[in-house]
N, C-alpha and C. Protein backbone atom coordinates (compact mmCIF):
# COMPACT_ATOMS: atom_id res chain seq x y z
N UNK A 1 9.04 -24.61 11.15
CA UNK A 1 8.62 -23.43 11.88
C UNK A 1 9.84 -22.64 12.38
N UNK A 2 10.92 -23.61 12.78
CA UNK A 2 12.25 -22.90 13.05
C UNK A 2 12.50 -21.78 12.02
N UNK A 3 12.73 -22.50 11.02
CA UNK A 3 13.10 -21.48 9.96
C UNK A 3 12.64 -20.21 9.56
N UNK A 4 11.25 -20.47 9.59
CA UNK A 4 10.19 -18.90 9.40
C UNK A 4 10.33 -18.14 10.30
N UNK A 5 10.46 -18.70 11.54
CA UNK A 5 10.68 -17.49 12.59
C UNK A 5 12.36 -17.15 12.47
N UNK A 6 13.37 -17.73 11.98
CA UNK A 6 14.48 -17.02 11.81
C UNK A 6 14.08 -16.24 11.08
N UNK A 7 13.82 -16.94 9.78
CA UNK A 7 13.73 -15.89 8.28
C UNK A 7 12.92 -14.24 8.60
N UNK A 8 12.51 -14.43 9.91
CA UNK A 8 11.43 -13.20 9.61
C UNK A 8 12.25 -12.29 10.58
N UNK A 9 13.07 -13.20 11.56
CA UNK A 9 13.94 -12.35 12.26
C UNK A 9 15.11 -11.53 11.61
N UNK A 10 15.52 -12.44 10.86
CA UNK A 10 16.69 -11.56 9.91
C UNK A 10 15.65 -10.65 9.36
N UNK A 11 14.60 -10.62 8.05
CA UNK A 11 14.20 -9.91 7.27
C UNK A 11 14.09 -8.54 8.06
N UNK A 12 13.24 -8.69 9.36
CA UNK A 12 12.73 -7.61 10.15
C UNK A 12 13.91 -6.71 10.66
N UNK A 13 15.27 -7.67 11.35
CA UNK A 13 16.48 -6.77 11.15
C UNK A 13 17.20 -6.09 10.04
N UNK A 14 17.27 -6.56 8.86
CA UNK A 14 17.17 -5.80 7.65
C UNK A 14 16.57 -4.82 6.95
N UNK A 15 15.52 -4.84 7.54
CA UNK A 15 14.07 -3.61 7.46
C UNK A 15 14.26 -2.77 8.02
N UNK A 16 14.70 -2.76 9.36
CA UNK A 16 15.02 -2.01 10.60
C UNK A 16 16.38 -1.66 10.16
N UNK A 17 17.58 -2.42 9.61
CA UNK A 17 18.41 -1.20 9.51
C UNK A 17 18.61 -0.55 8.42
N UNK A 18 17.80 -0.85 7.49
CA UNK A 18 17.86 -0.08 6.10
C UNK A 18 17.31 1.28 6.19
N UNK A 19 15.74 1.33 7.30
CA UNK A 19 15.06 2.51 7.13
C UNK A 19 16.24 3.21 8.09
N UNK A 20 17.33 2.92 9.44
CA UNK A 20 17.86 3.58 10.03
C UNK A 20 19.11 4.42 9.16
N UNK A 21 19.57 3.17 8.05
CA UNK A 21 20.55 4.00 7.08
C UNK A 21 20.47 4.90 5.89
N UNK A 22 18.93 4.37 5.48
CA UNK A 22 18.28 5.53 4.76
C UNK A 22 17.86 6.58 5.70
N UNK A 23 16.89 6.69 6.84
CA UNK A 23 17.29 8.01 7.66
C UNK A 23 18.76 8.49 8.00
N UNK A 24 20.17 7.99 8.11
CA UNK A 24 21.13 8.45 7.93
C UNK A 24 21.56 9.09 6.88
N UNK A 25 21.06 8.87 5.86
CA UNK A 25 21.29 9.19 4.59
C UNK A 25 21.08 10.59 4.28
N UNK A 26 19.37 10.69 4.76
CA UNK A 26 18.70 11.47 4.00
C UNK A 26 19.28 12.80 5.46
N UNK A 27 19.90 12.71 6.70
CA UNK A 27 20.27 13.69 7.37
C UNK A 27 21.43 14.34 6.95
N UNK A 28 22.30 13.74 6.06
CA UNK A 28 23.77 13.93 5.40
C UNK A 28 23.69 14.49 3.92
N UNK A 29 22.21 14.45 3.63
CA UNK A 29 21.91 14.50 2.05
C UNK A 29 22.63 14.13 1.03
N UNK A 30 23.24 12.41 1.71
CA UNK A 30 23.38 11.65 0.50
C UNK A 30 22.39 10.68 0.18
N UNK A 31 23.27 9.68 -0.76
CA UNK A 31 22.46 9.07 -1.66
C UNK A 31 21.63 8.05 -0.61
N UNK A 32 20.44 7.73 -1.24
CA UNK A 32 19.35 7.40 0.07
C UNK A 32 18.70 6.17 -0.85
N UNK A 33 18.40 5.37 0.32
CA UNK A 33 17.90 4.05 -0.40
C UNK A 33 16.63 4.23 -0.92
N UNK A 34 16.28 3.69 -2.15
CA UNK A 34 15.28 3.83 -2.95
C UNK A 34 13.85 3.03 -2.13
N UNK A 35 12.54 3.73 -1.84
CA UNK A 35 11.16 3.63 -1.60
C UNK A 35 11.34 2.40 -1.85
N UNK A 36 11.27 1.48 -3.31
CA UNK A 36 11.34 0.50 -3.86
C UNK A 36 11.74 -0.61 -3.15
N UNK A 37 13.04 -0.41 -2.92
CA UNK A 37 13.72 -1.50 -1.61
C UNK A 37 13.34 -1.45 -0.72
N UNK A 38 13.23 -0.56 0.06
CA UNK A 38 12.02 -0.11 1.47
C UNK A 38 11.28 -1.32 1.39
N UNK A 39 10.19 -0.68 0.26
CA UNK A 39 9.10 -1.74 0.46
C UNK A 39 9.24 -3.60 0.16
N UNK A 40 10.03 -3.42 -0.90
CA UNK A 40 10.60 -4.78 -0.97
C UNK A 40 10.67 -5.59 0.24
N UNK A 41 11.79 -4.66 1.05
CA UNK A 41 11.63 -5.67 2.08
C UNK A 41 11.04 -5.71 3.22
N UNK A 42 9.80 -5.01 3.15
CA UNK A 42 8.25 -4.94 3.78
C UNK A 42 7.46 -6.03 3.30
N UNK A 43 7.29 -5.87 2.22
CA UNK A 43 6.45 -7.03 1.58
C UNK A 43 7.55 -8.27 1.65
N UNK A 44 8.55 -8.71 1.90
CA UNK A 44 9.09 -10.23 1.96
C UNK A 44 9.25 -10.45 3.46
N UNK A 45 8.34 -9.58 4.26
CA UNK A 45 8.31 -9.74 5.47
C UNK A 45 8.74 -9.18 6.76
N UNK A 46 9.48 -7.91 6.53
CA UNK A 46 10.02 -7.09 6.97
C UNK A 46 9.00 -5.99 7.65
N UNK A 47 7.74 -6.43 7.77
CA UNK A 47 6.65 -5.29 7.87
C UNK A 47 7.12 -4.55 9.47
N UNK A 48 7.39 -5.23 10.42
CA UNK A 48 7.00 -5.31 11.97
C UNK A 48 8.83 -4.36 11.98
N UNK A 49 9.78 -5.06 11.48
CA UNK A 49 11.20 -3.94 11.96
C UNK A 49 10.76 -2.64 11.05
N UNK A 50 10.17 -2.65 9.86
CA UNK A 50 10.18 -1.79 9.18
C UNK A 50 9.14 -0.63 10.28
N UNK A 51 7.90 -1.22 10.29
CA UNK A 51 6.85 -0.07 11.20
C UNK A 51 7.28 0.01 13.00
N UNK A 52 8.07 -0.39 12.98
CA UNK A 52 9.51 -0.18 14.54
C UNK A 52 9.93 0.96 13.75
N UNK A 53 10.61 0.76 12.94
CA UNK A 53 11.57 1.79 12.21
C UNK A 53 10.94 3.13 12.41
N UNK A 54 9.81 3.48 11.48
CA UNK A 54 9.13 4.20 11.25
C UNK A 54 8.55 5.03 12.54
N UNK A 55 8.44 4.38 13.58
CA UNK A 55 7.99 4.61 14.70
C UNK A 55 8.97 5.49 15.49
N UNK A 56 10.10 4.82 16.03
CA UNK A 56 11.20 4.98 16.75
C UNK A 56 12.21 6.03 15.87
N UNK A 57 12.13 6.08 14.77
CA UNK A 57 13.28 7.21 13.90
C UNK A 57 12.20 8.09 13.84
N UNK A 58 11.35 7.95 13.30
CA UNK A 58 10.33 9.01 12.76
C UNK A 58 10.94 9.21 11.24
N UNK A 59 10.82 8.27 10.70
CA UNK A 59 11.39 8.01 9.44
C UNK A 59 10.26 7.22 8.30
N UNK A 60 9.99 8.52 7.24
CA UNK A 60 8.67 7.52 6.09
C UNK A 60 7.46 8.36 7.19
N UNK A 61 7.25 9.11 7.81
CA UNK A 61 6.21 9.40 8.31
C UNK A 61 5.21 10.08 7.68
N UNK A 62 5.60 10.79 7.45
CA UNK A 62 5.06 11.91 6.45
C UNK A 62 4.71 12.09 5.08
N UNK A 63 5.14 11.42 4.40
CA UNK A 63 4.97 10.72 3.25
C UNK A 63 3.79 9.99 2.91
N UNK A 64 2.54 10.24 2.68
CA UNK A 64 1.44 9.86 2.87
C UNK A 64 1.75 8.48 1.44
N UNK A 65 2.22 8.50 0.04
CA UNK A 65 2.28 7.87 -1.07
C UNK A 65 3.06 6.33 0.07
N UNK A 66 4.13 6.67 0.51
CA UNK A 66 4.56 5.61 1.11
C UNK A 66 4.09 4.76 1.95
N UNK A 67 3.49 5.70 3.19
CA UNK A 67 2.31 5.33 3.96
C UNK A 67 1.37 4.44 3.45
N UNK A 68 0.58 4.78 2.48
CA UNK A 68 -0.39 4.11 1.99
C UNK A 68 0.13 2.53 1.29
N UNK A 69 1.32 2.54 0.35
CA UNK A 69 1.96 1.49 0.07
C UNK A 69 2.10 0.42 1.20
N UNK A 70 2.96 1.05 2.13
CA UNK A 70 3.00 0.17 3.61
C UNK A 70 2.05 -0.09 3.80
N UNK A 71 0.99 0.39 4.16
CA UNK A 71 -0.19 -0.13 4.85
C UNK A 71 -1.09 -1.55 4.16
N UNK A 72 -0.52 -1.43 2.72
CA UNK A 72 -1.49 -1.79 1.70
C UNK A 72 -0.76 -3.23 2.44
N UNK A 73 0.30 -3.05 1.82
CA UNK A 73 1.30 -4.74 1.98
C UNK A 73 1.01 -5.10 3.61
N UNK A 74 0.72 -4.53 4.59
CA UNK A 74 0.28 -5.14 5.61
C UNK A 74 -1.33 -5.61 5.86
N UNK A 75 -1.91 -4.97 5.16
CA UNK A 75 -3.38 -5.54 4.85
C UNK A 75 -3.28 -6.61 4.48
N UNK A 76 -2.20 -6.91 3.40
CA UNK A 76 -2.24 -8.23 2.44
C UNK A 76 -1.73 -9.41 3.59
N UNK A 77 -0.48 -9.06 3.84
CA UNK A 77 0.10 -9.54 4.99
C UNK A 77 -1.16 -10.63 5.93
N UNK A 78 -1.68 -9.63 7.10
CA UNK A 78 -2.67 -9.40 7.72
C UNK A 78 -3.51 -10.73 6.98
N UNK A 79 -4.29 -10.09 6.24
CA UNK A 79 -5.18 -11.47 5.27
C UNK A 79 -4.09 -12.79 5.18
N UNK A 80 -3.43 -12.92 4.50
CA UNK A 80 -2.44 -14.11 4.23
C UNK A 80 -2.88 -15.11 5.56
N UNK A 81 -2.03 -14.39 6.71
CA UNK A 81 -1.91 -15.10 7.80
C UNK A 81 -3.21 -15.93 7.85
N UNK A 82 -4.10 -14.91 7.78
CA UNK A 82 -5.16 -15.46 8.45
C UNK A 82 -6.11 -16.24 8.14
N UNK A 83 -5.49 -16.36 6.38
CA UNK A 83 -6.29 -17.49 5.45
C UNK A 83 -5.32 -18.56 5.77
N UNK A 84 -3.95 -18.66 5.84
CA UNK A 84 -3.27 -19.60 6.10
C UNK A 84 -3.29 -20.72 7.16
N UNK A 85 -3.65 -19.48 8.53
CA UNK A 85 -3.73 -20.35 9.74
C UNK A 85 -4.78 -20.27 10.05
N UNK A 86 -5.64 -20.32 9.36
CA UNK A 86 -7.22 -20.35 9.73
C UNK A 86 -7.47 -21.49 10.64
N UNK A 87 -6.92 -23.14 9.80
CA UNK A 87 -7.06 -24.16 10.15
C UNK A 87 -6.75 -24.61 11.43
């Protein structure tokens, strides 16, 4: 259990500063981290720094295609848990 709660602590800090350096990015109009990775590391667990991110930058807001992606992988998320720790 140690471990998962690290692992999710790093992931979620990684989430959190990717969307902050891709919002740096995209204010400088350089090269900007790809949606793809975003979500990547949403779906390996990154959901909670990532929708911090999103929240607090105002970064991915607007973007309804992305939006919907996010949301999807937290539905799944969401379910997982709850088939997992049902017991």
């Amino acid at each position: 259990m140690k471990f998962l709660f690290l692992y999710l602590l790093i992931i979620n800090y990684l989430a959190f500063s990717m969307f902050a350096f891709d919002k740096e990015q995209a204010i400088k109009n350089k090269r900007r981290v790809s949606e793809k990775n975003l979500l990547s590391l949403c779906f390996f667990g990154g959901t909670l720094g990532a929708w911090i991110a999103m929240k607090k930058l105002r970064h991915k807001i607007s973007k309804d295609s992305f939006k919907l992606k996010f949301y999807a992988i937290l539905a799944i998320q969401v379910a997982l848990f709850f088939i997992v720790f049902k017991r």
